[in-house]
Protein backbone atom coordinates (compact mmCIF):
# COMPACT_ATOMS: atom_id res chain seq x y z
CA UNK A 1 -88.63 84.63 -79.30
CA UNK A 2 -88.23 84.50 -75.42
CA UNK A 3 -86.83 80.95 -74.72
CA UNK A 4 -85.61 78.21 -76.18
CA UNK A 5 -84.18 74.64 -75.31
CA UNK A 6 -83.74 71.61 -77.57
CA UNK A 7 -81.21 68.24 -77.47
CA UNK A 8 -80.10 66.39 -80.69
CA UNK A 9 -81.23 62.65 -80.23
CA UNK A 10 -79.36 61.32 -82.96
CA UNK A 11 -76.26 62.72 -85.32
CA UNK A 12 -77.38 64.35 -88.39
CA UNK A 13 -74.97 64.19 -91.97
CA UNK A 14 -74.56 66.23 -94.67
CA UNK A 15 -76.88 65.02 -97.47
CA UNK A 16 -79.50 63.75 -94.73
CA UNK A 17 -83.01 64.95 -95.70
CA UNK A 18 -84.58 66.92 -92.71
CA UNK A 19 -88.26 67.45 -91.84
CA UNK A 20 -89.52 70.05 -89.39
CA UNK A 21 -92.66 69.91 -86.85
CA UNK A 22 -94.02 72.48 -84.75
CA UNK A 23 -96.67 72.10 -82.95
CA UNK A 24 -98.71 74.93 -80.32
CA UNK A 25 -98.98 73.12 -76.85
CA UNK A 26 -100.07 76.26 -74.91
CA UNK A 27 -101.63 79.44 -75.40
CA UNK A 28 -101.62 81.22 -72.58
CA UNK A 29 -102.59 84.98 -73.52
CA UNK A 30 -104.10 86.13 -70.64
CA UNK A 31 -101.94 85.27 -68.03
CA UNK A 32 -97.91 85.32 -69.75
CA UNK A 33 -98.03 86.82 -73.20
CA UNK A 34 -96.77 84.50 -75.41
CA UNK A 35 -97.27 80.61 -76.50
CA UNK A 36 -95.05 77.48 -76.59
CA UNK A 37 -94.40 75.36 -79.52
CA UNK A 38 -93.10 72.01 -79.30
CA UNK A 39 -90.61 71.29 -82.11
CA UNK A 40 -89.72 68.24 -83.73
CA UNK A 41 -87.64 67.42 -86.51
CA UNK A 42 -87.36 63.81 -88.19
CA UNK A 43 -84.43 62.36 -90.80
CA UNK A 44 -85.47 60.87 -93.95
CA UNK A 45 -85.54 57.44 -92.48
CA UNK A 46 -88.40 58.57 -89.66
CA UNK A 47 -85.49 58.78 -86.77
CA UNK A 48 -86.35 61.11 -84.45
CA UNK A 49 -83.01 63.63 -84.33
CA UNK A 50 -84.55 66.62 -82.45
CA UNK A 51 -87.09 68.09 -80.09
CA UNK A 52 -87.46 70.63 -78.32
CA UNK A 53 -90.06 73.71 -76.83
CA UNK A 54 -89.52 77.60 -78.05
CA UNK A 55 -91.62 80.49 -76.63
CA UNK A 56 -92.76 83.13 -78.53
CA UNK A 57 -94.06 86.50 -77.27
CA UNK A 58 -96.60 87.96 -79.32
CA UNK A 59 -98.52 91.09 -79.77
CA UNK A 60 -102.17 91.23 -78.57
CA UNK A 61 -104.35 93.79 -80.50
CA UNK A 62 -106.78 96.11 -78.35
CA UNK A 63 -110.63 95.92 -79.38
């Protein structure tokens, strides 16, 4: 991972039932190796409590 950044939207509790979203908004192999996800993550009631973008640097195999 090369970069992340995030904000909390809403507070979160213990016993609150989280649910996780990531989604690939650009892959950009050729020019920066790597891709962004955008990342989501929702309470039990559908309240939005997170987002946020990580980068990930990945391998590219020769052939």
């Amino acid at each position: 991972m090369i970069e992340v950044s995030g904000r909390f939207l809403h507070p979160v509790y213990r016993g609150n039932t989280l649910y996780p979203m990531l989604e690939i908004v650009d892959s950009k192999i050729k020019i920066q190796p790597g891709y962004y996800n955008a990342a989501t993550i929702h309470d039990q009631n559908d309240v939005l409590v997170f987002e946020g973008t990580q980068r990930y640097l990945i391998r590219k195999r020769v052939g």
